[in-house]
PDB file of N, CA and C in Angstrom:
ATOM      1  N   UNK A   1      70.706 102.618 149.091  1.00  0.00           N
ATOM      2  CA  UNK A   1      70.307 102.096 147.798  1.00  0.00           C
ATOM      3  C   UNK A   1      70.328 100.577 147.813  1.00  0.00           C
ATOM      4  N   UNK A   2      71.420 100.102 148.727  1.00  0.00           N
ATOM      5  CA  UNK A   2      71.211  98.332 148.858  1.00  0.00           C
ATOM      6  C   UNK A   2      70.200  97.759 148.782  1.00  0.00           C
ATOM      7  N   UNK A   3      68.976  98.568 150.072  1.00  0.00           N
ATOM      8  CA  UNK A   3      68.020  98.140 149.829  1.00  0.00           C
ATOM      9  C   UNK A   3      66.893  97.584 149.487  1.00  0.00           C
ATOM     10  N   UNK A   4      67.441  98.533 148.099  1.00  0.00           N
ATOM     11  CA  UNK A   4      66.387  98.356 146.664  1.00  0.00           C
ATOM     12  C   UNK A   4      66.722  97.635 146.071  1.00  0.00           C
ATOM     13  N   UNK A   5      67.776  96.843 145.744  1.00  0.00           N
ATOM     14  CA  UNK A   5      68.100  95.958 145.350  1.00  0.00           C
ATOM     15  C   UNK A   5      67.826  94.505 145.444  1.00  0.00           C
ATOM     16  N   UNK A   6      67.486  93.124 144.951  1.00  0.00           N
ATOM     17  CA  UNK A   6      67.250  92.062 145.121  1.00  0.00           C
ATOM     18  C   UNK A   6      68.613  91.498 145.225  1.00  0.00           C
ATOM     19  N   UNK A   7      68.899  90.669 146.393  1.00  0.00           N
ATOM     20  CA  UNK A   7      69.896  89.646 146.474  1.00  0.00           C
ATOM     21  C   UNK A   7      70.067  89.014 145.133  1.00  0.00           C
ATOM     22  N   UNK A   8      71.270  89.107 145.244  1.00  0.00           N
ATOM     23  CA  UNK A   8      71.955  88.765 143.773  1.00  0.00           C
ATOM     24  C   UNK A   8      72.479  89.122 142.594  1.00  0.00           C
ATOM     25  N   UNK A   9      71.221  90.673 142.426  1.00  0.00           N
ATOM     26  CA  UNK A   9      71.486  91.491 141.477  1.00  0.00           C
ATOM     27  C   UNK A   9      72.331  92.540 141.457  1.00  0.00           C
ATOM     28  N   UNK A  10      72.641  93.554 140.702  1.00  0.00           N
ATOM     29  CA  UNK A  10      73.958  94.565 141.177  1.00  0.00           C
ATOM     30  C   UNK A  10      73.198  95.637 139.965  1.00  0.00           C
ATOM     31  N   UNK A  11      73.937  96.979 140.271  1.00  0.00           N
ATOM     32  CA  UNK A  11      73.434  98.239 140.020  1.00  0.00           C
ATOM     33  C   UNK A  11      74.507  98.988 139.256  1.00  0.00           C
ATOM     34  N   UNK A  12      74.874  99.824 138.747  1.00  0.00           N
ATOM     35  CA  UNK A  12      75.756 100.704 138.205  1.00  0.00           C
ATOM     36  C   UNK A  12      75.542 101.821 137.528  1.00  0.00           C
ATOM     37  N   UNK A  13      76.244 103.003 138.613  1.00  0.00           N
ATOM     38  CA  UNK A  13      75.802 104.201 138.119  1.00  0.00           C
ATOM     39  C   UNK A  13      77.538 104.902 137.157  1.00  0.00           C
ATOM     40  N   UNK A  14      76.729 105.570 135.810  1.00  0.00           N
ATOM     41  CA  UNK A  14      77.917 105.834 134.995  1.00  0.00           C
ATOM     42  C   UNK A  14      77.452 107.421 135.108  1.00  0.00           C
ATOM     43  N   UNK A  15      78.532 108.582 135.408  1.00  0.00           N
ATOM     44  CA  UNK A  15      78.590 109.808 135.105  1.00  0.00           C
ATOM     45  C   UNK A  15      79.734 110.301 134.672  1.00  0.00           C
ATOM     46  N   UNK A  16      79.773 111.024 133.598  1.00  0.00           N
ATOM     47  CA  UNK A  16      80.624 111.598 133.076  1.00  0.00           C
ATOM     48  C   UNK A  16      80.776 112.852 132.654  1.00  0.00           C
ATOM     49  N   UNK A  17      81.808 113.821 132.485  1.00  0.00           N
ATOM     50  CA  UNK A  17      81.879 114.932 131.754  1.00  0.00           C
ATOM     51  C   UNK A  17      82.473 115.017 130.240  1.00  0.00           C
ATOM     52  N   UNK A  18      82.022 115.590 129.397  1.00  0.00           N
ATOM     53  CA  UNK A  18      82.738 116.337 128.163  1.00  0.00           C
ATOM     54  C   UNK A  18      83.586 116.945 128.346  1.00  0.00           C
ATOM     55  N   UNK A  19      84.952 116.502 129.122  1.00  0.00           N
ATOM     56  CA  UNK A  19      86.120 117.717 129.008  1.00  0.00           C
ATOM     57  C   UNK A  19      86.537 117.799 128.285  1.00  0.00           C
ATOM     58  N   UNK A  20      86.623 117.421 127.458  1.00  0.00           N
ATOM     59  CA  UNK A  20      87.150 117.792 125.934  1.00  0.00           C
ATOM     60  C   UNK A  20      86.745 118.766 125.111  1.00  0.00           C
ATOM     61  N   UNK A  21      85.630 118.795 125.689  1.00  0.00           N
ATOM     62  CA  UNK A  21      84.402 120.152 125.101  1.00  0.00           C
ATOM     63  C   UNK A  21      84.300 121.395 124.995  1.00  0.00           C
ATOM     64  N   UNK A  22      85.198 121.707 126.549  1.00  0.00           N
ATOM     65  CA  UNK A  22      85.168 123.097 126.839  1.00  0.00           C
ATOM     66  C   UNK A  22      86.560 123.762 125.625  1.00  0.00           C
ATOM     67  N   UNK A  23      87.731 123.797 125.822  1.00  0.00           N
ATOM     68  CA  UNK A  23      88.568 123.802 125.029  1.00  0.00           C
ATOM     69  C   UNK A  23      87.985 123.279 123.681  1.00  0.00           C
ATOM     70  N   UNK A  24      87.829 122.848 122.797  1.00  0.00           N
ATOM     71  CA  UNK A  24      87.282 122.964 121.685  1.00  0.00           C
ATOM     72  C   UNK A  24      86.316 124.135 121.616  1.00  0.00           C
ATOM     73  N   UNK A  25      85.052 124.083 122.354  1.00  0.00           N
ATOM     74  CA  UNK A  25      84.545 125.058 122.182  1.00  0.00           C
ATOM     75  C   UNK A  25      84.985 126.572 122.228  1.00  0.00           C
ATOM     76  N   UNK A  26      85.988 126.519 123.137  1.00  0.00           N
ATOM     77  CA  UNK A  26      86.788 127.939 123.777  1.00  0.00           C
ATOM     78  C   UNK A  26      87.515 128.320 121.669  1.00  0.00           C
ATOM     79  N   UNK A  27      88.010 127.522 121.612  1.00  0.00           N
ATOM     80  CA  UNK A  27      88.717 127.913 119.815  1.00  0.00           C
ATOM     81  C   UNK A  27      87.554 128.045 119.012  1.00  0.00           C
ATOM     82  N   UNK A  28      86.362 127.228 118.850  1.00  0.00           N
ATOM     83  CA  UNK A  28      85.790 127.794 118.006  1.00  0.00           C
ATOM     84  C   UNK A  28      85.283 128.776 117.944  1.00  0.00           C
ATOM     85  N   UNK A  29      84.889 129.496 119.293  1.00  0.00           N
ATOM     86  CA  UNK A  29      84.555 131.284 119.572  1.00  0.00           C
ATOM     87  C   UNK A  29      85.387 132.021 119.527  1.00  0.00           C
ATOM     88  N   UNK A  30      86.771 131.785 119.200  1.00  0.00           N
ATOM     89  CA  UNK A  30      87.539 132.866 119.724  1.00  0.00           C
ATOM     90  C   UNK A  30      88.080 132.817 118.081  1.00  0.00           C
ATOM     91  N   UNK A  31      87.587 131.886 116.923  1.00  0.00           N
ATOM     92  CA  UNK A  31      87.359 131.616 115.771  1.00  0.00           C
ATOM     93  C   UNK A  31      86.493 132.125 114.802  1.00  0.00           C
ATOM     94  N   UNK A  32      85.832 132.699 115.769  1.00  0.00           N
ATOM     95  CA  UNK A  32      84.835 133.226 114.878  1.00  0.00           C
ATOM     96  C   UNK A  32      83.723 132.377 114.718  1.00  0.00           C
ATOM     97  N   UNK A  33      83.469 131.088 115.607  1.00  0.00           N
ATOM     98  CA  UNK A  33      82.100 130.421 115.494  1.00  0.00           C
ATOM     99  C   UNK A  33      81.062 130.669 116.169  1.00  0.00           C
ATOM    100  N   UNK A  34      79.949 129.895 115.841  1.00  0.00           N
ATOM    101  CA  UNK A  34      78.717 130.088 116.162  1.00  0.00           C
ATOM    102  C   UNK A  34      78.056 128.848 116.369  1.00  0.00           C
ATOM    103  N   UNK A  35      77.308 128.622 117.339  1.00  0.00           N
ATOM    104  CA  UNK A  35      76.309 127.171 117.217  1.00  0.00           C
ATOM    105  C   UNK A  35      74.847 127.757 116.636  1.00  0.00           C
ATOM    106  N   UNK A  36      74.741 126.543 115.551  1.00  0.00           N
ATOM    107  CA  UNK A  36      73.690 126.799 115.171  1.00  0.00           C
ATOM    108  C   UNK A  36      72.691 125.395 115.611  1.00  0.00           C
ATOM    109  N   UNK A  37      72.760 124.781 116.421  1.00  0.00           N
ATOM    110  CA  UNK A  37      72.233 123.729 116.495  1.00  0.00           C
ATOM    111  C   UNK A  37      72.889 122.785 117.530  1.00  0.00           C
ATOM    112  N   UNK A  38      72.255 122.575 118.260  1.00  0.00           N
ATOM    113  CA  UNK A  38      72.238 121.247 119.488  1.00  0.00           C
ATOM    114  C   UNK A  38      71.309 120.566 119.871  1.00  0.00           C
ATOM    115  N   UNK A  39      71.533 119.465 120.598  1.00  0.00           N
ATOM    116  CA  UNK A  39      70.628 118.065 120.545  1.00  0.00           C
ATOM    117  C   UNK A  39      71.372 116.917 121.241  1.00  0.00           C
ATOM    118  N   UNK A  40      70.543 116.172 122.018  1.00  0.00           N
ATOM    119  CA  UNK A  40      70.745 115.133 122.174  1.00  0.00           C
ATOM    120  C   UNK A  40      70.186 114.139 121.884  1.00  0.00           C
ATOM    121  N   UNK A  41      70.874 112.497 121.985  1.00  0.00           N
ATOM    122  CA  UNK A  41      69.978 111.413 121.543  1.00  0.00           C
ATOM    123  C   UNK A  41      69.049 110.971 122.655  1.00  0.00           C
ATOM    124  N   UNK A  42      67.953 110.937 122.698  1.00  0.00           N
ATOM    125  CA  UNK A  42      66.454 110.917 123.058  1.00  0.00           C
ATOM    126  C   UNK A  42      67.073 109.509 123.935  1.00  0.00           C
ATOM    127  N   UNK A  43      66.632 109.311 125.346  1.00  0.00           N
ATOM    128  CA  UNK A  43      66.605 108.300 125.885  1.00  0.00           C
ATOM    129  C   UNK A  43      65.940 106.383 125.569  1.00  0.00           C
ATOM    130  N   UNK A  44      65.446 106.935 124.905  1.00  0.00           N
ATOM    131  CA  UNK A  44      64.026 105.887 124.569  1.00  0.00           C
ATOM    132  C   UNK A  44      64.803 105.182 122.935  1.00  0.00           C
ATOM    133  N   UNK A  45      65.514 106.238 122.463  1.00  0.00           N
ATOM    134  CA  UNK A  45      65.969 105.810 121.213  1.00  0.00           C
ATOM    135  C   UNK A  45      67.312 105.133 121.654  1.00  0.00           C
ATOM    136  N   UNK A  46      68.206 105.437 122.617  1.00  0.00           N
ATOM    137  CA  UNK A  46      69.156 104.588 123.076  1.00  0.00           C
ATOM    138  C   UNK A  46      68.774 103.169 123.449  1.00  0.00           C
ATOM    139  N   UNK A  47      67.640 103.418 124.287  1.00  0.00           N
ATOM    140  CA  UNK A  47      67.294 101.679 124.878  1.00  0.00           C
ATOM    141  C   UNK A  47      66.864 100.959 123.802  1.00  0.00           C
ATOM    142  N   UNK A  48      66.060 101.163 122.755  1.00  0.00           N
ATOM    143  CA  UNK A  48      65.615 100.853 121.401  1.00  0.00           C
ATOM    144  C   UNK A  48      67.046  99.990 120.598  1.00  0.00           C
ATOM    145  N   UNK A  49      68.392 100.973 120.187  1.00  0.00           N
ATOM    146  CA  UNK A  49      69.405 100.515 119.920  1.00  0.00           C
ATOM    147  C   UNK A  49      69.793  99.076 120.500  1.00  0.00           C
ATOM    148  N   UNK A  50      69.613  99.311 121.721  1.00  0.00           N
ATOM    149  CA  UNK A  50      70.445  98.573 122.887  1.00  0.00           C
ATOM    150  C   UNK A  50      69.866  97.528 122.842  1.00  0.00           C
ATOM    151  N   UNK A  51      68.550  97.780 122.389  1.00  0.00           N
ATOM    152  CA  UNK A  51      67.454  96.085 122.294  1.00  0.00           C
ATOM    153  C   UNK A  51      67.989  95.529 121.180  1.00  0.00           C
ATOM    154  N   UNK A  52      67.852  96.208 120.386  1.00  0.00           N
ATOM    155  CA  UNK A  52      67.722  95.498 118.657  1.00  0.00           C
ATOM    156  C   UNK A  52      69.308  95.448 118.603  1.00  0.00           C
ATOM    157  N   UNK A  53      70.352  95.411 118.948  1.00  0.00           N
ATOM    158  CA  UNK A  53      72.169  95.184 119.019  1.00  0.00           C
ATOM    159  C   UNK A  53      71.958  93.594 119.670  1.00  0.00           C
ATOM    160  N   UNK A  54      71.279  93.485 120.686  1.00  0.00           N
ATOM    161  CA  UNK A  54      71.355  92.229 121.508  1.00  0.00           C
ATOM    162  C   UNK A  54      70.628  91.335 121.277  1.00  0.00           C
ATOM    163  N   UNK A  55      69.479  91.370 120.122  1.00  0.00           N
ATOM    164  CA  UNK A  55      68.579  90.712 119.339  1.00  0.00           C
ATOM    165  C   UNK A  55      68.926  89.868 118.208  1.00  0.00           C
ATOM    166  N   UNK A  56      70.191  91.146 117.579  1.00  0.00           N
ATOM    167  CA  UNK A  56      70.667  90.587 116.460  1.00  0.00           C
ATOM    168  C   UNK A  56      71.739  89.745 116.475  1.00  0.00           C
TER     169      UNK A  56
END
């Protein structure tokens, strides 16, 4: 990946998990819940944020 890179500049990759997620979710089924709905925030609408935060 150095490669691709231009002298000078630098790269950073962020991955993460929701562990917090599983356990929550594990109680709300065993609760008697249900999902009625999931979603994520749209890529394009993050970079959008990220412009107009550093604008203002």
């Amino acid at each position: 990946m150095g490669v691709a890179l231009e002298p000078g500049s630098a790269a950073g990759v962020l991955v993460y998990e929701n562990a917090w997620a599983a356990p929550f979710a594990t109680a709300l089924r065993k609760g008697g819940g249900q999902l009625v709905a999931g979603g994520r925030i749209p890529i394009p609408a993050i970079i959008a944020a990220l412009d107009a935060a550093e604008s203002a």
